[in-house]
N, C-alpha and C. Protein backbone atom coordinates (compact mmCIF):
# COMPACT_ATOMS: atom_id res chain seq x y z
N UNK A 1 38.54 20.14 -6.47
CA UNK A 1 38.08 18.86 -5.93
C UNK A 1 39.28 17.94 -5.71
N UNK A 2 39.49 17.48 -4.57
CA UNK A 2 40.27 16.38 -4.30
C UNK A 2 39.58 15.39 -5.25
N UNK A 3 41.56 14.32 -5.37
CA UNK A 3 41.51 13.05 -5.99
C UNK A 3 40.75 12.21 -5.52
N UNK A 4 41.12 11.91 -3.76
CA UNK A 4 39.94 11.26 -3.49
C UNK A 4 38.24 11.21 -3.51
N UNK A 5 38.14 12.46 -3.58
CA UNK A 5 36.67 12.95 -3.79
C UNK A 5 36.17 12.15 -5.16
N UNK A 6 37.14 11.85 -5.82
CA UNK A 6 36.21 11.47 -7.48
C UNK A 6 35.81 9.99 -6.68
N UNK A 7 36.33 9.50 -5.98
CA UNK A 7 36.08 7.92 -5.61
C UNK A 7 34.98 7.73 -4.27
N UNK A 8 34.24 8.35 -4.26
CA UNK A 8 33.71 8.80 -2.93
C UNK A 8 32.02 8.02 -3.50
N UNK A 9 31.69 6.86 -3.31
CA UNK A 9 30.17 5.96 -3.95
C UNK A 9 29.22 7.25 -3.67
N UNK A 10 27.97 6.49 -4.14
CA UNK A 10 26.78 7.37 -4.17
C UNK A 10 25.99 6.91 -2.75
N UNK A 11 25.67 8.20 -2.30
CA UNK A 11 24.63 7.99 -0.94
C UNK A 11 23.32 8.06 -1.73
N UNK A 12 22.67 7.65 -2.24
CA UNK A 12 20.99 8.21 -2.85
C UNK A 12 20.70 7.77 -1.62
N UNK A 13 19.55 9.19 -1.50
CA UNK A 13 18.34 8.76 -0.47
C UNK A 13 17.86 7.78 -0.50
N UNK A 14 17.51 6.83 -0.33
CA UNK A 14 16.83 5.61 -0.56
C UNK A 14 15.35 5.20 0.33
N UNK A 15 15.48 5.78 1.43
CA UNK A 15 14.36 5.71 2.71
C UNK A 15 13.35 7.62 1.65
N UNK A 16 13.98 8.04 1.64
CA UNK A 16 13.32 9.30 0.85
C UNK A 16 12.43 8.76 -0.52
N UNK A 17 13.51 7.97 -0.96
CA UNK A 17 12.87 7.41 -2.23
C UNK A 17 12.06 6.59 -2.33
N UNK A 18 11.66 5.86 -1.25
CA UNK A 18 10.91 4.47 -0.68
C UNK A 18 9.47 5.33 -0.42
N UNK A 19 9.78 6.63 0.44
CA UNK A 19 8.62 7.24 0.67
C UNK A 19 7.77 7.99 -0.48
N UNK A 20 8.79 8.53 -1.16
CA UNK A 20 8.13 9.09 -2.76
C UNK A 20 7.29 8.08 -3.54
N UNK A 21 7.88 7.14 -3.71
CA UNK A 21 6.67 5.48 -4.19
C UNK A 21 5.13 5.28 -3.35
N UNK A 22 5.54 5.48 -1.86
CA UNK A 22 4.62 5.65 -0.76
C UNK A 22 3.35 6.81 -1.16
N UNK A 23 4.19 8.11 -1.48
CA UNK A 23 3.20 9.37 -1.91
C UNK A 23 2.13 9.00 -3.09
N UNK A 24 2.98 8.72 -4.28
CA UNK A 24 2.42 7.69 -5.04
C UNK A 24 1.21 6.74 -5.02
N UNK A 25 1.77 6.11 -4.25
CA UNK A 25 0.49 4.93 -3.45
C UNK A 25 -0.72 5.81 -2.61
N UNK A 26 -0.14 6.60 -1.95
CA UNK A 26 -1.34 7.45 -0.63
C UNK A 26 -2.49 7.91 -1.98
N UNK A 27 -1.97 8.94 -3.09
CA UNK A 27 -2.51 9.51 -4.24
C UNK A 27 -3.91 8.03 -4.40
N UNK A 28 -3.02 7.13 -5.39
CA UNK A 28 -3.84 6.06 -6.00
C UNK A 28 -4.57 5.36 -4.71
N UNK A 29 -4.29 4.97 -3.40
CA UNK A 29 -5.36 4.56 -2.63
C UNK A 29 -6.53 5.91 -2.46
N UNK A 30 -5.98 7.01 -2.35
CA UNK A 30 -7.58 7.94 -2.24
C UNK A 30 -8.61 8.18 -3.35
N UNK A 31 -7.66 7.61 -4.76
CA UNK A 31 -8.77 7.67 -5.98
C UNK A 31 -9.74 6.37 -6.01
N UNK A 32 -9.21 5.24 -5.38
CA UNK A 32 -10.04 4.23 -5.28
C UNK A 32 -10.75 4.38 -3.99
N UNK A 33 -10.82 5.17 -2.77
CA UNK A 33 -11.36 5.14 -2.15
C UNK A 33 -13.05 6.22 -2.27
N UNK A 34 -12.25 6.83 -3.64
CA UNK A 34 -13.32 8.13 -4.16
C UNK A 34 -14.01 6.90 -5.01
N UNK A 35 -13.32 6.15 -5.83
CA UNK A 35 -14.09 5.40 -6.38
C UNK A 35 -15.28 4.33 -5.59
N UNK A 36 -14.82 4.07 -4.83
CA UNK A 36 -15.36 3.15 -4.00
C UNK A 36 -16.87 4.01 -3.55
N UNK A 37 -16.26 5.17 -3.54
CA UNK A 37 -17.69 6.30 -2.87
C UNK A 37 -18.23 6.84 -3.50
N UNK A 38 -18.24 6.17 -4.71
CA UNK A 38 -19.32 6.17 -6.30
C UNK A 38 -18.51 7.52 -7.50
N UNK A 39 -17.21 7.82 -7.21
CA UNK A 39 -16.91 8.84 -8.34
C UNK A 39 -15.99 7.99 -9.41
N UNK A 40 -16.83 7.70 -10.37
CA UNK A 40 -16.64 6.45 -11.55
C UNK A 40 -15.14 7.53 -12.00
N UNK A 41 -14.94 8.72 -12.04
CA UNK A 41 -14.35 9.27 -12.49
C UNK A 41 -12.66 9.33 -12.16
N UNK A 42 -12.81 8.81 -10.67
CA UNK A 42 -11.43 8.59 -10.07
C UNK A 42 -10.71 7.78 -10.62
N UNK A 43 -11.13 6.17 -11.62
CA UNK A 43 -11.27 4.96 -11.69
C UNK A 43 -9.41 5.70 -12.26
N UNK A 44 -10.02 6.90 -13.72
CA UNK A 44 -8.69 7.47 -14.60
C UNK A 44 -7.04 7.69 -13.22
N UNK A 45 -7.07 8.27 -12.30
CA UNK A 45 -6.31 8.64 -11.42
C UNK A 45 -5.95 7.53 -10.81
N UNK A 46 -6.18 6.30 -10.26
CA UNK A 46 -5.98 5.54 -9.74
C UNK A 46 -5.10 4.46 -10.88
N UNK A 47 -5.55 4.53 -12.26
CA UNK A 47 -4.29 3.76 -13.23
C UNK A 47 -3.47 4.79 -12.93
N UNK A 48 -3.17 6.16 -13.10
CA UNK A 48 -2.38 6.82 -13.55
C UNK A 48 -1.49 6.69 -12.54
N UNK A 49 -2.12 6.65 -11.16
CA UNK A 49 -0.69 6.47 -10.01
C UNK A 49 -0.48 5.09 -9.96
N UNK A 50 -0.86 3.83 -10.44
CA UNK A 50 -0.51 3.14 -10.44
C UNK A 50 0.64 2.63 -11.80
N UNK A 51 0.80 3.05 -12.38
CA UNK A 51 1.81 3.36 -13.65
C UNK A 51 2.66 4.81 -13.16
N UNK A 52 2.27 5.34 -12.15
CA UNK A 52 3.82 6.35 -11.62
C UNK A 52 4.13 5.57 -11.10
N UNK A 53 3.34 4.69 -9.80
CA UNK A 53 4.01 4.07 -8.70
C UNK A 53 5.40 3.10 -9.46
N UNK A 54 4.88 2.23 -10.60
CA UNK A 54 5.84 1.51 -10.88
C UNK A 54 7.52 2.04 -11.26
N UNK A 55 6.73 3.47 -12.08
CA UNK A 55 7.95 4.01 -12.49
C UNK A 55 8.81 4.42 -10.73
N UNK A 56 8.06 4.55 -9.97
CA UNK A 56 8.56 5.00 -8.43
C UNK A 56 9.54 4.04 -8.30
N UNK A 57 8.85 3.09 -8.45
CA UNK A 57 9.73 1.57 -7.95
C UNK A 57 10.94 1.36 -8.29
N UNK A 58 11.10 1.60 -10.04
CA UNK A 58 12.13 1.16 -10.79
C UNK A 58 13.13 2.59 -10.28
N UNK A 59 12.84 3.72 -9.87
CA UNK A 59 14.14 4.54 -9.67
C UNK A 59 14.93 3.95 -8.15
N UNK A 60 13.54 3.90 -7.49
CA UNK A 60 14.05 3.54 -6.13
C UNK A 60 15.11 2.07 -6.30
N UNK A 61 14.79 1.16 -7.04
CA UNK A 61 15.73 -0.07 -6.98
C UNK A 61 16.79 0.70 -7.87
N UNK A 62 16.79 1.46 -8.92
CA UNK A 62 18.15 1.75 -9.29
C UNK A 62 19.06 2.65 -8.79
N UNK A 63 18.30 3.27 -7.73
CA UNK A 63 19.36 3.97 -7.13
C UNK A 63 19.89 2.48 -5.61
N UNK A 64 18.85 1.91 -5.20
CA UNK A 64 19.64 0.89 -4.43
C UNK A 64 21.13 0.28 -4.71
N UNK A 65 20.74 -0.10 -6.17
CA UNK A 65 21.88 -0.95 -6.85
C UNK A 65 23.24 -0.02 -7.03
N UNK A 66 22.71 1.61 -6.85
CA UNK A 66 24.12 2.32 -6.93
C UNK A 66 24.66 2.73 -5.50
N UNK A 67 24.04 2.21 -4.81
CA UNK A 67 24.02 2.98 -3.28
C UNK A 67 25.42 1.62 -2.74
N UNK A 68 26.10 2.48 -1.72
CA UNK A 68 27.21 1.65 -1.42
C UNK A 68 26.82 1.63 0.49
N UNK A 69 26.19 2.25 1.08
CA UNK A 69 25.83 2.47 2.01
C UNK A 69 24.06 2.86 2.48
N UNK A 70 23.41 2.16 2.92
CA UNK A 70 21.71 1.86 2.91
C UNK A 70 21.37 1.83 4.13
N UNK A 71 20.52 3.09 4.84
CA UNK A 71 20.19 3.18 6.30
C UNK A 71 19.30 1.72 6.52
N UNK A 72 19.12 0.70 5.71
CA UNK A 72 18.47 -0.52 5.58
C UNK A 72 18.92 -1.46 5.05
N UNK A 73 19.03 -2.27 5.02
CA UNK A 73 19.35 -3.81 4.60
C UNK A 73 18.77 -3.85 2.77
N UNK A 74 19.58 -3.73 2.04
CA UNK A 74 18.77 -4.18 0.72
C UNK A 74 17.75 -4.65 0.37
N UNK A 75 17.63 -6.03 1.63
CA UNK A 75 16.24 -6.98 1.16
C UNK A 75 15.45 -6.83 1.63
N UNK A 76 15.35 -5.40 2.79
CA UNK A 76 14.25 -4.96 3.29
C UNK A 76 13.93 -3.52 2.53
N UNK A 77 14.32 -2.51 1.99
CA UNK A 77 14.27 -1.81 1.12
C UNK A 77 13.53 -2.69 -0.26
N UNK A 78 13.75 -3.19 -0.80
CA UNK A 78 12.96 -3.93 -1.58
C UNK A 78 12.19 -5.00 -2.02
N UNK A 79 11.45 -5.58 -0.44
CA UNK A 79 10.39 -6.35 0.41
C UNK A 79 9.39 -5.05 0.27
N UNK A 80 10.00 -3.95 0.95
CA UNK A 80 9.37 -3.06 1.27
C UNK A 80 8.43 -2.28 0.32
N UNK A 81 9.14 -1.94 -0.52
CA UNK A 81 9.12 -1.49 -2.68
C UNK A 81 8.13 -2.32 -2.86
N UNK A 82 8.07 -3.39 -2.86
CA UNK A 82 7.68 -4.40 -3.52
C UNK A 82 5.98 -4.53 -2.87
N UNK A 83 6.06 -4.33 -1.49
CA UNK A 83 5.12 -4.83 -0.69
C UNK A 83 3.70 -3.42 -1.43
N UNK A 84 4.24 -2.38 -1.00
CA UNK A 84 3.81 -0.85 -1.70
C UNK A 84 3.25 -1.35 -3.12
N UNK A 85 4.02 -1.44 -3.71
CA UNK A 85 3.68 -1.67 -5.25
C UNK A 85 2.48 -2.65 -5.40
N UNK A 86 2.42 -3.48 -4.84
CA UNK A 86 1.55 -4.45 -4.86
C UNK A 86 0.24 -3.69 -4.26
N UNK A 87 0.01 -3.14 -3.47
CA UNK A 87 -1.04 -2.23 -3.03
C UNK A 87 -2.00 -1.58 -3.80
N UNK A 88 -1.20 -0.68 -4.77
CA UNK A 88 -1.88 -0.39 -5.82
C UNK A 88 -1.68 -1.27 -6.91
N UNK A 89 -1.43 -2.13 -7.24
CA UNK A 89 -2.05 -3.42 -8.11
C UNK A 89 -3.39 -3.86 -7.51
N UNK A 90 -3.09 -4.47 -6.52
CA UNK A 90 -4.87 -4.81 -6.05
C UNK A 90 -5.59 -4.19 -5.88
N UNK A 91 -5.58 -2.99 -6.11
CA UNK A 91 -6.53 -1.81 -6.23
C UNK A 91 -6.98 -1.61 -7.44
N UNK A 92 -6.24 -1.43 -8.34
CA UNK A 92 -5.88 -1.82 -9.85
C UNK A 92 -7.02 -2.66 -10.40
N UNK A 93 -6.70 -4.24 -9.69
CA UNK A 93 -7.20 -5.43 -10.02
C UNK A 93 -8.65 -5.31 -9.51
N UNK A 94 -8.95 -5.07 -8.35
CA UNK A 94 -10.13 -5.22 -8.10
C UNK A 94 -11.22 -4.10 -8.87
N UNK A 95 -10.96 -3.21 -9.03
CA UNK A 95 -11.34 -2.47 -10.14
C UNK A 95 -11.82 -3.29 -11.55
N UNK A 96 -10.92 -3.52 -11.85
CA UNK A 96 -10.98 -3.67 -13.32
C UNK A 96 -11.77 -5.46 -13.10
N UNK A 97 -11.81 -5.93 -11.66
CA UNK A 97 -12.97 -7.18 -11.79
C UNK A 97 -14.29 -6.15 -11.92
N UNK A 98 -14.29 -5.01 -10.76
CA UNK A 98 -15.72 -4.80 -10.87
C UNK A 98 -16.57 -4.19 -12.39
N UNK A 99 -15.71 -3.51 -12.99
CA UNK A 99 -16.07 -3.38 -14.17
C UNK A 99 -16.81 -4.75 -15.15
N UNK A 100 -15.76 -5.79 -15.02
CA UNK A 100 -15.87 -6.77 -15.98
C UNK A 100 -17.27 -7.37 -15.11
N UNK A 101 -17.89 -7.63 -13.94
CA UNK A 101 -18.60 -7.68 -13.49
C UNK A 101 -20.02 -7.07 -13.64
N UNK A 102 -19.73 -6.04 -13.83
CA UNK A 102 -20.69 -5.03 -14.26
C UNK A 102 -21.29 -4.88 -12.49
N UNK A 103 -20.34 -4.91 -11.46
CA UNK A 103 -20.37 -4.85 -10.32
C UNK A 103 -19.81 -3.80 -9.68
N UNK A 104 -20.51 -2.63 -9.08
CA UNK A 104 -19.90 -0.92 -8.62
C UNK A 104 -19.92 -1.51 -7.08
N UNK A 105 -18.97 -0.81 -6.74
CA UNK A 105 -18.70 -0.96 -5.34
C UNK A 105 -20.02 -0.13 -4.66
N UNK A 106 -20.06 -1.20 -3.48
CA UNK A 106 -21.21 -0.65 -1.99
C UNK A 106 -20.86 -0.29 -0.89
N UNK A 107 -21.37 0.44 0.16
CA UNK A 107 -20.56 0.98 1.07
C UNK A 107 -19.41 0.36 1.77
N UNK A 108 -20.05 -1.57 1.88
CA UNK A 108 -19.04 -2.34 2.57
C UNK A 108 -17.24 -2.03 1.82
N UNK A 109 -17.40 -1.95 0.70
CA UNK A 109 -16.14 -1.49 -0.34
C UNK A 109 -15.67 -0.23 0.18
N UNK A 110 -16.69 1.07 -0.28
CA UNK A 110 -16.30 2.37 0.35
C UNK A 110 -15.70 2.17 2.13
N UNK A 111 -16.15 1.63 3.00
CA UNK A 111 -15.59 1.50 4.22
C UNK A 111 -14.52 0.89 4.55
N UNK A 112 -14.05 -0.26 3.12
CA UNK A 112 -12.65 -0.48 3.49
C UNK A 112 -11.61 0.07 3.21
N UNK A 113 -12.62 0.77 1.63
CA UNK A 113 -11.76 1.57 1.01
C UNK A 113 -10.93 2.52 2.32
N UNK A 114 -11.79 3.95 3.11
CA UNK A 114 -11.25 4.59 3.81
C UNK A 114 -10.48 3.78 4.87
N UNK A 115 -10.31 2.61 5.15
CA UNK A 115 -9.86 1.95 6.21
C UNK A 115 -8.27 1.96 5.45
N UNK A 116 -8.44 1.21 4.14
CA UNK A 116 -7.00 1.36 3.48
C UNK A 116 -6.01 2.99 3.78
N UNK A 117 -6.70 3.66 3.12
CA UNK A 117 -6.34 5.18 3.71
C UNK A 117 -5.64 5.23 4.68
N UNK A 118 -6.54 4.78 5.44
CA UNK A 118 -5.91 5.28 7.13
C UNK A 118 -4.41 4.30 7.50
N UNK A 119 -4.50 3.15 6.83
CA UNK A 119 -3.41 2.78 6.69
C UNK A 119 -2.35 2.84 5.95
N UNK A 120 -2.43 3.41 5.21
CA UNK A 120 -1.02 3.82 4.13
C UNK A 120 -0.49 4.75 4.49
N UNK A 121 -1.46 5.53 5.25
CA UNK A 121 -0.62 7.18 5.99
C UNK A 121 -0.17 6.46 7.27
N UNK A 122 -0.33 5.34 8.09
CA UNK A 122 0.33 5.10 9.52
C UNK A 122 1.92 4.26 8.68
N UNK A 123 1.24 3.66 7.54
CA UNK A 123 3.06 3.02 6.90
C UNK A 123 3.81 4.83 6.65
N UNK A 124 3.42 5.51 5.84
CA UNK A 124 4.21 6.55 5.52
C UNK A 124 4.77 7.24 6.91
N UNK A 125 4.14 7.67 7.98
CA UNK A 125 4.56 7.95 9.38
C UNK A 125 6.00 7.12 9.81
N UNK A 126 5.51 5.49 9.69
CA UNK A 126 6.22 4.59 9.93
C UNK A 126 7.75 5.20 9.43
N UNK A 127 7.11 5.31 8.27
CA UNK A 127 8.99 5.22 7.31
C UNK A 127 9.48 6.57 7.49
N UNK A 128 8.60 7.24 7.77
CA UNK A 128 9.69 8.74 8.38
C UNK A 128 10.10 8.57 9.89
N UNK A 129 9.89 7.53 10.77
CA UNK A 129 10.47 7.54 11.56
C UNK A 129 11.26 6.50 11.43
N UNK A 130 11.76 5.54 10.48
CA UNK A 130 12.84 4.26 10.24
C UNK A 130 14.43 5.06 10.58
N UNK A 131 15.09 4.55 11.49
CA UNK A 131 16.50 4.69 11.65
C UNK A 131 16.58 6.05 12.23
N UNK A 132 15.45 6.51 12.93
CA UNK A 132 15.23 7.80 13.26
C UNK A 132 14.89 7.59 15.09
N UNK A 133 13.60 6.85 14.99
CA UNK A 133 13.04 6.60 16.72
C UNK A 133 12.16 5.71 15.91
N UNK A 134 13.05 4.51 16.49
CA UNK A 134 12.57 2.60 16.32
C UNK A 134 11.11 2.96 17.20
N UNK A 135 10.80 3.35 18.54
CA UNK A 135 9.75 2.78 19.25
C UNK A 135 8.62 4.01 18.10
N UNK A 136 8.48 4.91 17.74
CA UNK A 136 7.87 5.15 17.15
C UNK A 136 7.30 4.45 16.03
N UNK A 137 8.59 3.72 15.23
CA UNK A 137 8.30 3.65 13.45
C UNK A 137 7.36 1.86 14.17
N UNK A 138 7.94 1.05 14.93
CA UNK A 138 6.87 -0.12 15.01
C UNK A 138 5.76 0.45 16.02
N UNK A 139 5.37 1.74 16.53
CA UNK A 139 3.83 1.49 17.42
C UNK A 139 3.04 2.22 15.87
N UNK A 140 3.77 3.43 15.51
CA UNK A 140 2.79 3.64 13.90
C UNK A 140 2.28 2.32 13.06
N UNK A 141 3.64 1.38 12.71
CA UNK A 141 3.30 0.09 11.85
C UNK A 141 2.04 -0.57 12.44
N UNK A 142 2.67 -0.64 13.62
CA UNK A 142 1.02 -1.68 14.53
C UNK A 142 -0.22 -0.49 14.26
N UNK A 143 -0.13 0.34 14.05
CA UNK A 143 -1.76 1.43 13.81
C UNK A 143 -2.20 0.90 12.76
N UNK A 144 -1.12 0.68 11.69
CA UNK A 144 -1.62 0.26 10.16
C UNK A 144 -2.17 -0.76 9.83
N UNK A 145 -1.69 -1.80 10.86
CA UNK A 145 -2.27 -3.02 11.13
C UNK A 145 -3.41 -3.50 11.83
N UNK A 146 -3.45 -2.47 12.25
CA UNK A 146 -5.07 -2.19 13.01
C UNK A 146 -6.33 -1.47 12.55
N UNK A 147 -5.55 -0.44 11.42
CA UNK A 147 -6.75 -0.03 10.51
C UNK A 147 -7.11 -1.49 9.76
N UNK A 148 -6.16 -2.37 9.25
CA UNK A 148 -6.50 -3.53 8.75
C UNK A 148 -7.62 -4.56 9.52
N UNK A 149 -7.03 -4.49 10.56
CA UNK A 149 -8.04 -5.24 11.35
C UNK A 149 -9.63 -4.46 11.13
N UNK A 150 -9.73 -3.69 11.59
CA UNK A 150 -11.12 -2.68 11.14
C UNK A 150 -11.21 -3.07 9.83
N UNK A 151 -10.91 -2.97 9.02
CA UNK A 151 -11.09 -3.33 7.62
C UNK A 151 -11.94 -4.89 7.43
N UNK A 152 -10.39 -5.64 7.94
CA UNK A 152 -11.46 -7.32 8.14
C UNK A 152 -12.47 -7.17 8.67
N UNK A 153 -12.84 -6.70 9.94
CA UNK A 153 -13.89 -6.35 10.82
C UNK A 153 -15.47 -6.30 9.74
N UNK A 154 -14.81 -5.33 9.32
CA UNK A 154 -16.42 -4.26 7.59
C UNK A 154 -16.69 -5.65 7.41
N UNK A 155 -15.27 -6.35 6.51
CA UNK A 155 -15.62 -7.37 5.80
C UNK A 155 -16.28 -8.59 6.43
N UNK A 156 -16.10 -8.70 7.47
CA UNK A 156 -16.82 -10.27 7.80
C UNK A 156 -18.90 -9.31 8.14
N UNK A 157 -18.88 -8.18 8.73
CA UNK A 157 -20.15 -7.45 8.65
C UNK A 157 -20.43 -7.76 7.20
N UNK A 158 -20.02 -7.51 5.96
CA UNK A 158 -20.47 -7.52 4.66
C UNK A 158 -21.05 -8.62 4.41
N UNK A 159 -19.84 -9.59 4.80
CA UNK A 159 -20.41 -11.06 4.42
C UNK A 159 -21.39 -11.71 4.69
N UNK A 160 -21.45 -11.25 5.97
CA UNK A 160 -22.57 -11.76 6.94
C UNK A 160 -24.06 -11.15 6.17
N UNK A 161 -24.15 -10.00 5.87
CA UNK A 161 -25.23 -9.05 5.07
C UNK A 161 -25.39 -9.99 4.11
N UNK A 162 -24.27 -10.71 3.04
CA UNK A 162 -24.53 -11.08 1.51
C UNK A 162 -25.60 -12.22 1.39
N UNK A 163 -25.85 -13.00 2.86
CA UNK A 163 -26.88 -14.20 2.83
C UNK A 163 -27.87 -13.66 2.62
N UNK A 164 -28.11 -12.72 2.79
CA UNK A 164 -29.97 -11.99 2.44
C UNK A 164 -30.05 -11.43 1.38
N UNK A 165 -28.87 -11.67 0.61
CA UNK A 165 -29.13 -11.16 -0.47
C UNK A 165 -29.83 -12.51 -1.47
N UNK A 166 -30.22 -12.28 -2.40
CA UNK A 166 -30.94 -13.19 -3.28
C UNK A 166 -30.26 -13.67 -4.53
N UNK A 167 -30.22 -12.96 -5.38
CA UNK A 167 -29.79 -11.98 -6.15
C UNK A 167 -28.11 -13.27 -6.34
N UNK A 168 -28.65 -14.49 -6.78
CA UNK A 168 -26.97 -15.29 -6.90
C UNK A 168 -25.66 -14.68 -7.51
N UNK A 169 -26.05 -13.60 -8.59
CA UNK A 169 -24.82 -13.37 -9.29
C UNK A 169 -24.09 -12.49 -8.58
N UNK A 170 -24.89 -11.42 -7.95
CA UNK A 170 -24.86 -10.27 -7.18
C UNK A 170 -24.13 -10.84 -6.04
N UNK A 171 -24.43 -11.38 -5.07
CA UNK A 171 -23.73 -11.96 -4.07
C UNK A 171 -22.69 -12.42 -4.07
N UNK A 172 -22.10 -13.88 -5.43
CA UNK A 172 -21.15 -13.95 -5.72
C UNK A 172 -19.87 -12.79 -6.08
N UNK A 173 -19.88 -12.15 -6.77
CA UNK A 173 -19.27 -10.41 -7.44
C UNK A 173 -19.18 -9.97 -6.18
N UNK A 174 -20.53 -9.68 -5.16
CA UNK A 174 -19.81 -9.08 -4.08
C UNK A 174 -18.66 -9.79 -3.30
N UNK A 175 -18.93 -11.09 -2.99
CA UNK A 175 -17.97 -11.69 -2.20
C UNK A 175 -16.56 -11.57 -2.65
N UNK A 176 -16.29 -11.80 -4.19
CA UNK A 176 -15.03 -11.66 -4.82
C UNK A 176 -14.71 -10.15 -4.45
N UNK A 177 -15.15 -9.05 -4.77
CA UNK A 177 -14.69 -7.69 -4.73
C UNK A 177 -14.40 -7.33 -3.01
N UNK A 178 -15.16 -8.31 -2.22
CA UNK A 178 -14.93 -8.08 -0.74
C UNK A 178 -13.38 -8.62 0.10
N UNK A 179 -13.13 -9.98 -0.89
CA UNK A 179 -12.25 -10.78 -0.83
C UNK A 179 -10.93 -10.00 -1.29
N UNK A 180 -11.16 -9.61 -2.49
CA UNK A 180 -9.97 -8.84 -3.01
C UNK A 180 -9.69 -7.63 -2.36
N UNK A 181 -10.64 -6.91 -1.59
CA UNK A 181 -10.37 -5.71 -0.42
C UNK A 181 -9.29 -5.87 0.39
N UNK A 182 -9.85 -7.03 1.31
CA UNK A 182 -9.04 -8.20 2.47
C UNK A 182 -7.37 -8.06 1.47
N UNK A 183 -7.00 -8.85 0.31
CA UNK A 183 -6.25 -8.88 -0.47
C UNK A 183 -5.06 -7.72 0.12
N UNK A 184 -5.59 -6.75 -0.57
CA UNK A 184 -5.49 -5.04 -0.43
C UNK A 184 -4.52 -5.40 1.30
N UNK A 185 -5.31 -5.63 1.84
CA UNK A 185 -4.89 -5.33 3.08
C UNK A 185 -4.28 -6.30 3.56
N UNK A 186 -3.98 -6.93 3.17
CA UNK A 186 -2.50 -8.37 3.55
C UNK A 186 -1.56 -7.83 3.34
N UNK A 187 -1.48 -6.91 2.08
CA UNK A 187 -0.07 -6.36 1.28
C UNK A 187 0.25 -5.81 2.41
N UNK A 188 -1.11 -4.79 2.96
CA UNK A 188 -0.36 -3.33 3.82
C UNK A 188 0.33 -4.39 5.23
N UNK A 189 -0.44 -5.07 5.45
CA UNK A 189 0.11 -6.08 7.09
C UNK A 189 1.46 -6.26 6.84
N UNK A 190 2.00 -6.46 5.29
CA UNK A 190 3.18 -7.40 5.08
C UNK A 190 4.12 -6.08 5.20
N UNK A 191 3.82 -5.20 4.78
CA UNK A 191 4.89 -4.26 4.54
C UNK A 191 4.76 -3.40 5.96
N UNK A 192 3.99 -3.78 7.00
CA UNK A 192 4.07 -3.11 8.09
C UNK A 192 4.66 -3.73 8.78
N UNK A 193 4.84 -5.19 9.06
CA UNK A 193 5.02 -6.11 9.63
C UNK A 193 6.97 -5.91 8.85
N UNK A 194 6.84 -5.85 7.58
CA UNK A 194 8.56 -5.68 7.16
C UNK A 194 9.35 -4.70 7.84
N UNK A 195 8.09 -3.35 8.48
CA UNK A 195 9.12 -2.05 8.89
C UNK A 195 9.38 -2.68 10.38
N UNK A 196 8.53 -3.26 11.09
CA UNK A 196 8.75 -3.73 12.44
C UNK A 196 10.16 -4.84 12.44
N UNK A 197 9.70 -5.38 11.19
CA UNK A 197 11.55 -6.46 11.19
C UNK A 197 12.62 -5.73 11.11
N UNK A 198 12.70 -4.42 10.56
CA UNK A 198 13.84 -3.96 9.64
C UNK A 198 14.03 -3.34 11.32
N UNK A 199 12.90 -2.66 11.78
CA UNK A 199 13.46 -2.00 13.35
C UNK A 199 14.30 -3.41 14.40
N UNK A 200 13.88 -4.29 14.29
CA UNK A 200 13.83 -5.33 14.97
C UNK A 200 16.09 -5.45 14.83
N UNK A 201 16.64 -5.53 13.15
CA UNK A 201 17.15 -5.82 12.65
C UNK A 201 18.15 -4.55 12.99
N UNK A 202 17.58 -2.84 13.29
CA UNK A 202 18.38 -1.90 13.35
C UNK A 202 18.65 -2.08 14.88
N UNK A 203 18.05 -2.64 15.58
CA UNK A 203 18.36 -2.48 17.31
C UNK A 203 19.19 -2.76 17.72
C-alpha cells in the first residue's frame, strides 16, 4: 500500500445508506398498513422497524460525519434522514393514540394507510435515481406527492362521513386518528419536496 493511500478520507455510501433507513420505513409503513386492515398483530412489527429505523438513522449520520465527499449536500442528506424517520414515528404515534382510545382503525385509515405505501416506494425510486437522472428522481417525487394528495382526498371523504355519525366520542377519536394520517403524509410531501430541492441544487 502506498503512503499516500493511508491518507485517502472515507467515501461511505451515504445515498445507499439513506435508502437502507428508507427499506426500513417501506417494512414499518406495510405493518401499519396491515394494521390499519384489522391485523392487531402487525401493531409488534411496526415498533420493531421503527426502533431499526432509528438505529438506520444514527449509522447513516455517522457515516455522514466521516464522509469527506457526499453525492449531496449534508443538510439535505439529513433533512432527508430526518424527514423518513419521522414517518414512522407518526405511524408509531397514531397507533399508540388508537389504542389509548380504545379506537381500531376503519377503512378511511386502511385507505390511507395503502396510499402511504404507494408513496414511500415513489420516495425510494426517487433516491435511486438522485445524482443519477435528475428528470426522473423529481417526476417519481411528484408521484409521491400525489399518492398524498389521494390520501387527503380519503380524508376529507372520511370527514365528511363523521357528521352522521352520532356516537360523540367515536367521531371525535376518528377525526384525531384521521388528522394524524394527513400528519403521516406532510412528512412524506417534505421529504419529496427535499429530493426535488437537492435535484434543483445538483443542476
Amino acid at each position: 500500500m502506498s503512503r499516500s493511500r493511508w491518507f485517502l478520507p472515507e467515501t461511505p455510501d451515504v445515498l445507499g445508506l439513506l435508502r437502507a433507513q428508507l427499506a426500513v420505513t417501506i417494512e414499518g409503513v406495510d405493518a401499519f398498513a396491515a394494521w390499519a386492515g384489522g391485523d392487531e398483530s402487525a401493531v409488534d412489527a411496526l415498533r420493531d422497524a421503527e426502533r431499526r429505523g432509528d438505529t438506520a438513522k444514527r449509522t447513516l449520520l455517522g457515516a455522514l460525519r466521516a464522509a469527506f465527499v457526499t453525492p449531496l449536500e449534508p443538510e439535505d442528506v439529513f433533512t432527508l434522514s430526518r424527514g423518513i424517520d419521522w414517518i414512522l414515528d407518526y405511524a408509531r404515534d397514531l397507533v399508540s393514540e388508537s389504542e389509548a382510545m380504545a379506537s381500531p382503525p376503519d377503512p378511511v385509515i386502511a385507505e390511507m394507510a395503502q396510499r402511504l405505501g404507494e408513496a414511500v416506494r415513489h420516495i425510494d425510486r426517487a433516491l435511486g435515481q438522485l445524482a443519477r437522472d435528475d428528470e426522473a428522481a423529481t417526476e417519481t417525487a411528484d408521484a409521491a406527492i400525489e399518492s398524498v394528495r389521494e390520501l387527503e382526498r380519503t380524508y376529507y371523504r372520511g370527514m365528511a362521513a363523521l357528521l352522521d355519525v352520532e356516537d360523540r366520542s367515536e367521531r371525535i377519536a376518528r377525526r384525531e386518528l384521521y388528522r394524524r394520517s394527513v400528519r403521516i403524509g406532510e412528512a412524506v410531501i417534505e421529504v419529496s419536496e427535499r429530493i426535488v430541492y437537492a435535484v434543483v441544487k445538483l443542476s
